[in-house]
N, C-alpha and C. Protein backbone atom coordinates (compact mmCIF):
# COMPACT_ATOMS: atom_id res chain seq x y z
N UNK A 1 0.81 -1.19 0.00
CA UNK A 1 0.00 0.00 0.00
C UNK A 1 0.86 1.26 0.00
N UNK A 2 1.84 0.96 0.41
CA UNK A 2 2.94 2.30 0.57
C UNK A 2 3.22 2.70 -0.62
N UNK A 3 3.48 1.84 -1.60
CA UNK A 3 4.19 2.01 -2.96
C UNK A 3 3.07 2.25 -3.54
N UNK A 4 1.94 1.92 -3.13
CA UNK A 4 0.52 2.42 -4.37
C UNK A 4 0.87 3.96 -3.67
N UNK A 5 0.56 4.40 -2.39
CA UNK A 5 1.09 5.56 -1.97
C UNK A 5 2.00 6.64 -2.51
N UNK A 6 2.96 6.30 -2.11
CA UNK A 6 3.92 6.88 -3.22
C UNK A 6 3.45 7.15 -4.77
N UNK A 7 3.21 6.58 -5.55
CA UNK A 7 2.85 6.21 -6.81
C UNK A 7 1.76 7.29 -7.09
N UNK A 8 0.69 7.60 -5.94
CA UNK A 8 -0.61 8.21 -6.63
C UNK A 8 0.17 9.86 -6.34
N UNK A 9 0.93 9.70 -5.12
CA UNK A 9 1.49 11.47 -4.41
C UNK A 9 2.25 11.84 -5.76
N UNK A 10 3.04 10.97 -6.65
CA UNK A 10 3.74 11.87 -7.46
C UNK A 10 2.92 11.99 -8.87
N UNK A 11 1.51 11.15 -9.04
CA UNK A 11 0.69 11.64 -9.74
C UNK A 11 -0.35 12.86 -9.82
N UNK A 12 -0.97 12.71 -8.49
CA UNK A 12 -2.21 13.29 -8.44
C UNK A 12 -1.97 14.72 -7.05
N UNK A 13 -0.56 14.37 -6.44
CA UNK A 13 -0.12 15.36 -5.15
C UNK A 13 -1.00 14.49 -3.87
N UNK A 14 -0.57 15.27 -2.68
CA UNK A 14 -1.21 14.87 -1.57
C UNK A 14 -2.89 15.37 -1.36
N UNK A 15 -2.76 16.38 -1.88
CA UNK A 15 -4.28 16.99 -1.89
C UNK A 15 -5.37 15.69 -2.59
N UNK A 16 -4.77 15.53 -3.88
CA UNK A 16 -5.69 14.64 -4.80
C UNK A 16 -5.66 13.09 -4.35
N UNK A 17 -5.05 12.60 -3.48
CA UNK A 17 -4.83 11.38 -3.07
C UNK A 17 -5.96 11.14 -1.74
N UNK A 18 -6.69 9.84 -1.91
CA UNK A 18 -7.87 9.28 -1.58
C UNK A 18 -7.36 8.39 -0.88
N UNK A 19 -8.06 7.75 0.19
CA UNK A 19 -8.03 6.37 0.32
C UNK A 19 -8.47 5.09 -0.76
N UNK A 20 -9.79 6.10 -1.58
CA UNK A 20 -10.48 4.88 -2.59
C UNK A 20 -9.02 4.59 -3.74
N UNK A 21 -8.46 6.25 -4.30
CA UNK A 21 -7.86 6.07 -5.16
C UNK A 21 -6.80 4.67 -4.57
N UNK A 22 -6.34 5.00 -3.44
CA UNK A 22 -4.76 4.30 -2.70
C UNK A 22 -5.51 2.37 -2.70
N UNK A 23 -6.83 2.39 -2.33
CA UNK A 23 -7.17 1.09 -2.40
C UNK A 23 -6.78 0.34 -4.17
N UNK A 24 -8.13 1.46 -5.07
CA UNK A 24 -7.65 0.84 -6.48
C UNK A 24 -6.00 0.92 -7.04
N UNK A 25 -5.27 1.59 -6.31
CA UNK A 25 -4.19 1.69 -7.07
C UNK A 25 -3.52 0.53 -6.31
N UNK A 26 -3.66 -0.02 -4.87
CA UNK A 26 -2.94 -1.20 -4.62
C UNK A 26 -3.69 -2.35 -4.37
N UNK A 27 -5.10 -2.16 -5.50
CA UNK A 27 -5.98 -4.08 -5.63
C UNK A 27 -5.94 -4.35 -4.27
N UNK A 28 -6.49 -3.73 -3.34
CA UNK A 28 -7.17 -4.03 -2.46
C UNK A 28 -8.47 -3.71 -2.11
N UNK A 29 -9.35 -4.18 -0.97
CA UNK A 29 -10.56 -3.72 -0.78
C UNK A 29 -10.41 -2.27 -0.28
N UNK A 30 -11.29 -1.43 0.16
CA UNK A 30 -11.14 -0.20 1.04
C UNK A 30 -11.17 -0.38 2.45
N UNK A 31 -11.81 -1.75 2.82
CA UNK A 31 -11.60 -2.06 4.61
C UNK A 31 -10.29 -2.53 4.35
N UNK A 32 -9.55 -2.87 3.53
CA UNK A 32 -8.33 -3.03 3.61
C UNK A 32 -7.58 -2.22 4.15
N UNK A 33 -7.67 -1.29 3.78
CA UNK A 33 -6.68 0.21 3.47
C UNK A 33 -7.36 0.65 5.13
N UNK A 34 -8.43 0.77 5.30
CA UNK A 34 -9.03 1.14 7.05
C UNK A 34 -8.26 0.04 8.03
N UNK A 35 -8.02 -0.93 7.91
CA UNK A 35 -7.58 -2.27 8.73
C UNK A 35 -5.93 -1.30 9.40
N UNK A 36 -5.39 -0.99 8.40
CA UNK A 36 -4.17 -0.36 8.29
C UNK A 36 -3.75 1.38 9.29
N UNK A 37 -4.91 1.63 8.28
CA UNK A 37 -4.65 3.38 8.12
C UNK A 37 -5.93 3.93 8.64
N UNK A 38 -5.93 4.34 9.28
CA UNK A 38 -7.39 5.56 9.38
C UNK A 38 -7.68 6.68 8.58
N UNK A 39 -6.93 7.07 8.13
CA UNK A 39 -7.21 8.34 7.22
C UNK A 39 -5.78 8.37 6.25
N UNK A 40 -5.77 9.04 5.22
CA UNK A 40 -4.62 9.35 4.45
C UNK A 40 -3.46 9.79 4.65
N UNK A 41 -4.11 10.73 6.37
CA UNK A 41 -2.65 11.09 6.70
C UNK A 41 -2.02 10.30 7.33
N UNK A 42 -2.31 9.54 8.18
CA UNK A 42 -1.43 8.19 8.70
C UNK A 42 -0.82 7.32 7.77
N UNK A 43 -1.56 7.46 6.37
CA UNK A 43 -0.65 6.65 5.35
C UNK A 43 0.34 7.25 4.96
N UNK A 44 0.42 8.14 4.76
CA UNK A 44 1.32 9.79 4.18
C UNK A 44 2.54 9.27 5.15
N UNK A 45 2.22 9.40 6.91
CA UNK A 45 3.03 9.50 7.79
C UNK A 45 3.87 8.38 7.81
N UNK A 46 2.99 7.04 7.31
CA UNK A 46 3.63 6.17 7.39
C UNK A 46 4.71 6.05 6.31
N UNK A 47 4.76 6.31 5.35
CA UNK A 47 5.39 6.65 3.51
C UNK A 47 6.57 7.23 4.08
N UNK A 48 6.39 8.39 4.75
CA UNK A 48 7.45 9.51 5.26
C UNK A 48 8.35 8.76 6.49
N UNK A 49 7.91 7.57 7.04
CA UNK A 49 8.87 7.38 7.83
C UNK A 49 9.26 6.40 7.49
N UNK A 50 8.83 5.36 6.48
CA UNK A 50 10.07 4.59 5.80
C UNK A 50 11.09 5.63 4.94
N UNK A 51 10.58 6.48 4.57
CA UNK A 51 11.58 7.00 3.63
C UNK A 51 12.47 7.64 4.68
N UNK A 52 12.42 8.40 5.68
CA UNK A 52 13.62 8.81 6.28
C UNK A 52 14.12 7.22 6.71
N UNK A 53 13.66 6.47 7.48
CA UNK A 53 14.13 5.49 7.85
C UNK A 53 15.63 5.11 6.52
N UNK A 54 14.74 4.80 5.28
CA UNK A 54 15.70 4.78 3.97
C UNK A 54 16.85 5.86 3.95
N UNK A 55 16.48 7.16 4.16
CA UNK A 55 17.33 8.00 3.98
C UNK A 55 18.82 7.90 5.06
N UNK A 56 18.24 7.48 6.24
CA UNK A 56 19.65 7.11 7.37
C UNK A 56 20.21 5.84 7.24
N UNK A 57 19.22 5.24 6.66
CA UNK A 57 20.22 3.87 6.26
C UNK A 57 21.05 4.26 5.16
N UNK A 58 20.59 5.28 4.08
CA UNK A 58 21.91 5.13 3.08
C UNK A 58 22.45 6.06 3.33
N UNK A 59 22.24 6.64 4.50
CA UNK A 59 23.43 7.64 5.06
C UNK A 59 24.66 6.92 5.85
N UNK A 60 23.75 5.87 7.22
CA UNK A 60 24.43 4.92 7.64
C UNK A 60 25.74 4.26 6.73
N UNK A 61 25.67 3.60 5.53
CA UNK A 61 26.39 2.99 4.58
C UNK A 61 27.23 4.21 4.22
N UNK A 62 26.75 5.11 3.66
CA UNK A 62 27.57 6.10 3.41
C UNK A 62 28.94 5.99 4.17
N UNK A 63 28.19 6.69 5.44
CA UNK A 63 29.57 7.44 6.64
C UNK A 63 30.28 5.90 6.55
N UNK A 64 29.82 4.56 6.69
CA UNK A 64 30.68 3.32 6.83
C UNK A 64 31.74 2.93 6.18
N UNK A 65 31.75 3.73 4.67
CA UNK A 65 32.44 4.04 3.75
C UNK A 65 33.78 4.62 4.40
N UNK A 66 35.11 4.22 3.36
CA UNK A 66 36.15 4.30 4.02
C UNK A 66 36.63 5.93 3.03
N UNK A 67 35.54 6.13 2.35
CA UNK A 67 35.43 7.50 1.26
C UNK A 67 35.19 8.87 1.73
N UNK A 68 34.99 8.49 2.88
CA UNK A 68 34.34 10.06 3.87
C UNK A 68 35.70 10.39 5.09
N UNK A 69 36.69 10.91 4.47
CA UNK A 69 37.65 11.23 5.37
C UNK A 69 37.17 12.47 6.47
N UNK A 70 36.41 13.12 6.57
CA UNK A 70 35.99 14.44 6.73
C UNK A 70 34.53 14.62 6.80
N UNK A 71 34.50 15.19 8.30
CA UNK A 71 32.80 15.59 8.58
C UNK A 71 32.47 16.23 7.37
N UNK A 72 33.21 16.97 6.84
CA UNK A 72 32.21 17.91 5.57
C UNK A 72 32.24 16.97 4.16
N UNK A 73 33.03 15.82 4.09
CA UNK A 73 32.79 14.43 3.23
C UNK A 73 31.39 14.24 3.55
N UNK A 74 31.18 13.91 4.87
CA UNK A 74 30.08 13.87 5.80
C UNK A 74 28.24 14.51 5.23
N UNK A 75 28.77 15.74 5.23
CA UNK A 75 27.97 16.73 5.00
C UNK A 75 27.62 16.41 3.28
N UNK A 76 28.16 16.17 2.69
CA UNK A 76 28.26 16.37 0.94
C UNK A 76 27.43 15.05 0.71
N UNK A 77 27.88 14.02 1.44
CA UNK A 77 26.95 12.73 1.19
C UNK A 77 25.47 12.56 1.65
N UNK A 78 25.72 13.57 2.82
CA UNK A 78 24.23 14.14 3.28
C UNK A 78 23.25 14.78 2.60
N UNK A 79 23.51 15.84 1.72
CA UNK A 79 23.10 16.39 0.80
C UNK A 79 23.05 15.70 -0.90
N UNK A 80 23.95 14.66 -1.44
CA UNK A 80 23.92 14.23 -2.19
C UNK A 80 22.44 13.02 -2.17
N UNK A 81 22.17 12.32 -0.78
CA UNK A 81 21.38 11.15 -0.71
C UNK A 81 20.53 12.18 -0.59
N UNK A 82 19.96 13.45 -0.10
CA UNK A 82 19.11 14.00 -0.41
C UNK A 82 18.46 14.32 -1.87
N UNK A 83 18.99 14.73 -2.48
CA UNK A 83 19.61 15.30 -4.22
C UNK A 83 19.07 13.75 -4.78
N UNK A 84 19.13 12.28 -4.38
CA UNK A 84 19.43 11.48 -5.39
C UNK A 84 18.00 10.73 -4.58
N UNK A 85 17.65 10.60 -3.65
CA UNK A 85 15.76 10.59 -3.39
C UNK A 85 15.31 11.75 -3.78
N UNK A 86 15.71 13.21 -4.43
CA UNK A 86 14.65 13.91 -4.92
C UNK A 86 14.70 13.01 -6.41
N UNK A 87 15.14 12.34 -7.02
CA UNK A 87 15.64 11.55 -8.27
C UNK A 87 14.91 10.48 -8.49
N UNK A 88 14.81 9.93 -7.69
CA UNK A 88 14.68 8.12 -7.46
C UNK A 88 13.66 7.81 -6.64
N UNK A 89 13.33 8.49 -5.38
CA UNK A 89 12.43 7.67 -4.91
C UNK A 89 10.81 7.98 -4.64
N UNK A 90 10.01 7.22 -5.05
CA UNK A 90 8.87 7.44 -5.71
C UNK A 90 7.87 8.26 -4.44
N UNK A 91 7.55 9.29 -4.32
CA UNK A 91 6.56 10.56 -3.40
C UNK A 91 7.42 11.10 -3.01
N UNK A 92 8.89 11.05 -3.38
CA UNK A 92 9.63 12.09 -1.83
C UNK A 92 10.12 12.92 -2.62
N UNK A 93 9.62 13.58 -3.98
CA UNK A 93 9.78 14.95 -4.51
C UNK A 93 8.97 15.93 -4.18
N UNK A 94 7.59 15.01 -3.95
CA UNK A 94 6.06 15.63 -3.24
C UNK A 94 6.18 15.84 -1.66
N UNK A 95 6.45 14.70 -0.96
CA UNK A 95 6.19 14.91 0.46
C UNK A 95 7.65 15.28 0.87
N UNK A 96 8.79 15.17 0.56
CA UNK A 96 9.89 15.22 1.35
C UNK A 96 9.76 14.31 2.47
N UNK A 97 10.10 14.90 3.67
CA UNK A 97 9.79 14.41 4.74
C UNK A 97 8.36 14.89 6.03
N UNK A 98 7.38 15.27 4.83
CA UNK A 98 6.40 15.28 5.22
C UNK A 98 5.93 16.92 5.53
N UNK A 99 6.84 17.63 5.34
CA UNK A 99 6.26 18.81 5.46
C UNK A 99 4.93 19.56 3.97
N UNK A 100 4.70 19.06 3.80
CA UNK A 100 3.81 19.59 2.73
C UNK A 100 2.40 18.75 3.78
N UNK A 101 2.64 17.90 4.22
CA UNK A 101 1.40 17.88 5.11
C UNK A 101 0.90 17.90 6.53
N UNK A 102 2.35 18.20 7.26
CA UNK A 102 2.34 18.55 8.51
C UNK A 102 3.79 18.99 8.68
N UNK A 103 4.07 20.28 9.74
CA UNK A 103 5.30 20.36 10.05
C UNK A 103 5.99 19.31 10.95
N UNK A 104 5.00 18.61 11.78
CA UNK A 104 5.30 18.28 12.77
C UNK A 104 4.81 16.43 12.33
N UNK A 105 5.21 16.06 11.27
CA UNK A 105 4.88 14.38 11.20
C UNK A 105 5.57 13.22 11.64
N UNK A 106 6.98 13.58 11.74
CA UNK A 106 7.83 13.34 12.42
C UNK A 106 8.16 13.42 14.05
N UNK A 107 7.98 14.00 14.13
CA UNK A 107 7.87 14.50 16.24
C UNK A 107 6.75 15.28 16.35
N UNK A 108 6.25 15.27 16.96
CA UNK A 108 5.33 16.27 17.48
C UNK A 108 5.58 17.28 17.99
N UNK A 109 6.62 17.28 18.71
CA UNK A 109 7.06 18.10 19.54
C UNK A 109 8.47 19.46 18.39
N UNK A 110 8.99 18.49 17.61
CA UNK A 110 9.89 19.38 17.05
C UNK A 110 9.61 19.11 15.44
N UNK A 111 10.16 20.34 14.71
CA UNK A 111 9.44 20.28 13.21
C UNK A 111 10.35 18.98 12.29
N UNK A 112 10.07 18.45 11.08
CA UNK A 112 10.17 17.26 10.44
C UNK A 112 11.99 17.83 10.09
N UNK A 113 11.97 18.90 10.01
CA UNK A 113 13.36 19.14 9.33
C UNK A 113 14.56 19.42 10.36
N UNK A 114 13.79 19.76 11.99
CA UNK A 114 14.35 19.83 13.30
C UNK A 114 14.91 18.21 13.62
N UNK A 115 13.85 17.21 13.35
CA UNK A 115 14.45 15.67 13.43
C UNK A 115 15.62 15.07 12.58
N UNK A 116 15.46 15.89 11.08
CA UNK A 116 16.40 15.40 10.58
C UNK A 116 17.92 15.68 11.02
N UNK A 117 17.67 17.37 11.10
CA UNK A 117 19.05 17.69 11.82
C UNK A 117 19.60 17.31 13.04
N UNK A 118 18.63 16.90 14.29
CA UNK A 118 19.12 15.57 15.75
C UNK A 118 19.41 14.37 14.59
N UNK A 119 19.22 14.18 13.74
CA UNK A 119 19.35 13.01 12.95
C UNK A 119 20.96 12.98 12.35
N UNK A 120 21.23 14.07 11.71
CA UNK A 120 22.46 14.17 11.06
C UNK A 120 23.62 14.32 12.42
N UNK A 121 23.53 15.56 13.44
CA UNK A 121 24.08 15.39 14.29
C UNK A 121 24.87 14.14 15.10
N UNK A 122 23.68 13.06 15.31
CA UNK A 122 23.81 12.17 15.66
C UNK A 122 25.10 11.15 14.81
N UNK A 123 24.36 11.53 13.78
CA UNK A 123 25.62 10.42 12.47
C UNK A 123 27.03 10.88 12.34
N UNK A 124 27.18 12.41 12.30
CA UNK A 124 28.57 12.91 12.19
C UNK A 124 29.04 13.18 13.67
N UNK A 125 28.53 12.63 14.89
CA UNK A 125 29.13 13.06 16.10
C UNK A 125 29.70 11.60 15.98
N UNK A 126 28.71 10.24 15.82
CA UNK A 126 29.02 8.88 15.94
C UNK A 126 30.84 8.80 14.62
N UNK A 127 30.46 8.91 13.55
CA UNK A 127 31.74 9.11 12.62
C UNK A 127 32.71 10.19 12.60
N UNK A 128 32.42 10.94 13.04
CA UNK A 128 33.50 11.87 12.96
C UNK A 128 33.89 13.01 14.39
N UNK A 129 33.24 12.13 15.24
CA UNK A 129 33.62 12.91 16.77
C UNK A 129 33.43 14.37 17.30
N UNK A 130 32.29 14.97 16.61
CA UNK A 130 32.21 16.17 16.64
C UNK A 130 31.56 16.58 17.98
N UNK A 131 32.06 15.95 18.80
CA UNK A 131 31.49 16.17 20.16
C UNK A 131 31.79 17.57 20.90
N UNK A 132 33.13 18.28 20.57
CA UNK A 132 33.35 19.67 20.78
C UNK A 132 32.67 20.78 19.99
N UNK A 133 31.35 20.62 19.87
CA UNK A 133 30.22 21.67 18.83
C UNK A 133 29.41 21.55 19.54
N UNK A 134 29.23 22.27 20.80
CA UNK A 134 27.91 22.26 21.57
C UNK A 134 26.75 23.20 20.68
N UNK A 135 26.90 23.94 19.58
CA UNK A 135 25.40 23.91 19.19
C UNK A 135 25.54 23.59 17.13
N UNK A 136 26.12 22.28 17.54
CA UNK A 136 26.31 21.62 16.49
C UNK A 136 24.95 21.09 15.85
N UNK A 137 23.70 20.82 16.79
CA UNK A 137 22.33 20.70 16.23
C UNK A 137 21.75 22.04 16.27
N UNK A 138 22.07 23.09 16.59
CA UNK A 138 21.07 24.63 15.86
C UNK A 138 22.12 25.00 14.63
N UNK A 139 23.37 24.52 14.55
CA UNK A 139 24.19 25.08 12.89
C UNK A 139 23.24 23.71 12.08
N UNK A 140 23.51 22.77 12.46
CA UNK A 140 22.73 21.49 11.30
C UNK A 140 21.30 21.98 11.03
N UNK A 141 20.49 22.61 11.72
CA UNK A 141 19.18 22.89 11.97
C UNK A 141 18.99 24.15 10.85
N UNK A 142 19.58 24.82 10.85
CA UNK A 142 20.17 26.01 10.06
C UNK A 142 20.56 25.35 9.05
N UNK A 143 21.89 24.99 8.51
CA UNK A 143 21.73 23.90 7.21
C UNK A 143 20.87 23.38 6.75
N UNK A 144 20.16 22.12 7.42
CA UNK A 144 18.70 21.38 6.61
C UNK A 144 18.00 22.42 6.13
N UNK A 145 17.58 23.72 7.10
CA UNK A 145 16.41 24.15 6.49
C UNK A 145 16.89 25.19 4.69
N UNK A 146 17.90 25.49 5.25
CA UNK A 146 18.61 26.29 3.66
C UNK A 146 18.91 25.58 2.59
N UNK A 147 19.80 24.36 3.35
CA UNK A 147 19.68 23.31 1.78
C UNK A 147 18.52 22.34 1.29
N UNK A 148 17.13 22.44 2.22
CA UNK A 148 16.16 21.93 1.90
C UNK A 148 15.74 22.79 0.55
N UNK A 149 15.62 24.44 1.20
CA UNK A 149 14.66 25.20 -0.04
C UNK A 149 15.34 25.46 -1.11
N UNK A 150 16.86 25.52 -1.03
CA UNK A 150 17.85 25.22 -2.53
C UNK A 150 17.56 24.00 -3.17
N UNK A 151 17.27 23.01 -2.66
CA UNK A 151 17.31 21.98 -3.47
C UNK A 151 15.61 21.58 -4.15
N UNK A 152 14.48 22.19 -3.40
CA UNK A 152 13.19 22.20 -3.69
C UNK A 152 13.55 23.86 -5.24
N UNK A 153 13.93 24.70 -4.70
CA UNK A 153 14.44 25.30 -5.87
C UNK A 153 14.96 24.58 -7.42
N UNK A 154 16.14 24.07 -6.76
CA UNK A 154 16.62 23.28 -8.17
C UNK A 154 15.53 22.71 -8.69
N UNK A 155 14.71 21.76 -7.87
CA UNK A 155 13.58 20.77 -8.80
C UNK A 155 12.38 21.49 -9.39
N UNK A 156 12.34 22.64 -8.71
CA UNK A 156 11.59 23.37 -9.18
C UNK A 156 11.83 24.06 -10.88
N UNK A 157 13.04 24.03 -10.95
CA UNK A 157 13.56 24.93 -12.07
C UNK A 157 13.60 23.69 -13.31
N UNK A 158 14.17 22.70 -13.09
CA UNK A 158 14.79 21.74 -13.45
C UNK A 158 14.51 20.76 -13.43
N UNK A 159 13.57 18.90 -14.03
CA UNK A 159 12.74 18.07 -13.25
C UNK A 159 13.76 17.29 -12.72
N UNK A 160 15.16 17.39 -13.44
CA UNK A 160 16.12 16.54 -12.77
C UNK A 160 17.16 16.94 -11.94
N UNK A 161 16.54 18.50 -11.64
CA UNK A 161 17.49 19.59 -10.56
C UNK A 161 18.35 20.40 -11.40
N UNK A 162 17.66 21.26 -11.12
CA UNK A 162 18.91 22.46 -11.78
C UNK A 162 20.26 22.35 -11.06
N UNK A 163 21.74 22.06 -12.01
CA UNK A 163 23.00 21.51 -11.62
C UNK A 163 23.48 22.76 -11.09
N UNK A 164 23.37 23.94 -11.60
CA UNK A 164 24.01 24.91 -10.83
C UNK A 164 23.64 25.06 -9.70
N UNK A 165 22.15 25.36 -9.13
CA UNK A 165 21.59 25.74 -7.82
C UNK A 165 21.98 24.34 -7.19
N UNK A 166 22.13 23.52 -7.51
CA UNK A 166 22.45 22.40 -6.32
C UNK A 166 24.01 22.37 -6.39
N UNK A 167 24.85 22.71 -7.11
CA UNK A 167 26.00 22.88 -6.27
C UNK A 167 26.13 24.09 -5.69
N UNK A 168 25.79 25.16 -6.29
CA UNK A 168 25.52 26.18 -5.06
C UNK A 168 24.99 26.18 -3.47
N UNK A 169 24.47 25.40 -3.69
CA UNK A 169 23.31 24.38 -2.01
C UNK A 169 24.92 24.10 -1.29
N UNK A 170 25.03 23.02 -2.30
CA UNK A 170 26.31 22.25 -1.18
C UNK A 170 27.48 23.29 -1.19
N UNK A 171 28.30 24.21 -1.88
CA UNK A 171 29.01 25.32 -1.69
C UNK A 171 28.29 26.10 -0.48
N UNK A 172 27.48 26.57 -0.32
CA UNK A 172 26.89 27.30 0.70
C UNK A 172 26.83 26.93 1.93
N UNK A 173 26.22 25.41 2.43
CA UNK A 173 25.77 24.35 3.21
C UNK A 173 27.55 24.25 3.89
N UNK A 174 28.59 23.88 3.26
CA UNK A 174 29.96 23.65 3.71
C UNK A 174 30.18 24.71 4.28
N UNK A 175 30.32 25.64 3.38
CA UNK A 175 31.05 27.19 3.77
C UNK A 175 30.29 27.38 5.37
N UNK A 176 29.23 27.33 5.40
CA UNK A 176 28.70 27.40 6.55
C UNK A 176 29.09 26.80 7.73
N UNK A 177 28.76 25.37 7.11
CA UNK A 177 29.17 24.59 8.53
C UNK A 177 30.85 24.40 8.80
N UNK A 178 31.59 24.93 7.66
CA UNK A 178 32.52 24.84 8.16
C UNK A 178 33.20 25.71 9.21
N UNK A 179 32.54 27.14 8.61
CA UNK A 179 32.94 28.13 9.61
C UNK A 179 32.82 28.09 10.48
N UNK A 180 31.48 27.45 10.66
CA UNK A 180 30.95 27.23 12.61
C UNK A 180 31.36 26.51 13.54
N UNK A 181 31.97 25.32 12.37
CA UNK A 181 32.52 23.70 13.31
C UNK A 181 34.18 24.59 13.62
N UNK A 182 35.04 25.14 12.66
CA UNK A 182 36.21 25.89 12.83
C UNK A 182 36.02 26.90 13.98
N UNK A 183 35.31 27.66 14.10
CA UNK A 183 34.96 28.86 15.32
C UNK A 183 34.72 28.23 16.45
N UNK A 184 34.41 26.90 16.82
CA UNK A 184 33.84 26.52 17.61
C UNK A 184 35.12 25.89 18.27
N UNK A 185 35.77 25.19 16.93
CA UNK A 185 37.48 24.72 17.60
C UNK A 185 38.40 25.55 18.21
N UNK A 186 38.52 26.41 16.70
CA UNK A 186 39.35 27.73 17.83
C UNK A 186 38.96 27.97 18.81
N UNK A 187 37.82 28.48 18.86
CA UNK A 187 37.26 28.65 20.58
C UNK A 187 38.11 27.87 21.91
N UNK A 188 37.70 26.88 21.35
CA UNK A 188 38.53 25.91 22.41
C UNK A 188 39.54 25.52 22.71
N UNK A 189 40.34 25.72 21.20
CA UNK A 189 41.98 26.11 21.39
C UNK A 189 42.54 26.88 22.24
N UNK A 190 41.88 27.77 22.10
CA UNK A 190 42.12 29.67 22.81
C UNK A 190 41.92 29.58 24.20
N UNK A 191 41.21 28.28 24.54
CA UNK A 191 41.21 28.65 26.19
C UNK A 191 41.95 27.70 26.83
């Protein structure tokens, strides 16, 4: 049902997507699709959290990679598996990670693009020890949300991403975090 999911969001959008349509599109009954889901948005929610789920696993593999010498290696593969599910994987040009139908589908408590960045944090503190960046999740938080709307830009311009605005994303996204993760060292040098 997920993949009929997916399938109808990058046809018809989230607005135009039904439960009846999501039943006929995955040959099931409609108490089927109720057995499951209560409403569309729990299916939506559910879509959105395999796909991040997907997205940290091929981040996971990524950082495991003996190719990422460097948190900002780090960062580039972060943004690239972003860049290559706006490409490949079927609703997450529409929903992303769910903000087109809730800010909050992901946590309740903090917004969908606030999780991703405790999300990234988490991965480049585990690989690359960035444990001396005490506000290493409000700079990542700051990143996601800038290289989110650059890269909704590119697809916007472009169906397969405009190549300039997305290396501009990741030029920008580095320059950033590098300055902050560097200021944050010196800092600590200095005392």
């Amino acid at each position: 049902m997920l993949d009929a999911c997916a399938e109808l969001v990058d046809e018809v959008g989230y607005e135009g997507l039904t439960t009846t349509l999501l039943a006929e599109r995955a040959e099931v009954a409609i108490g089927s699709v109720y057995q499951f889901f209560p409403d569309k948005r729990a299916i939506v929610q559910a879509l959105t959290l395999r796909t991040m789920e997907s997205y940290l696993q091929r981040l996971d593999e990524r950082f495991a990679s003996d190719d990422l010498s460097h948190w900002w290696d780090g960062v580039d593969a972060a943004i690239d598996e972003y860049i290559s599910m706006h490409r490949t994987t079927p609703g997450f040009r529409t929903l992303h990670f769910g903000d087109v139908v809730d800010l909050h589908l992901l946590d309740e408590q903090r917004d969908n693009n606030g999780v991703i960045a405790d999300q990234l944090a988490r991965v480049l503190t585990e690989r690359f020890g960035l444990t001396g960046v005490p506000e290493l999740r409000f700079h990542l938080e700051v990143a996601v949300e800038t290289a989110d709307a650059l890269i909704k830009l590119a697809f916007r311009r472009r169906q397969e991403g405009d190549e300039r605005v997305l290396a501009e994303a990741k030029a920008l996204i580095r320059e950033y975090l590098h300055r902050q993760v560097n200021a944050t060292a010196d800092t600590a040098k200095a005392s």
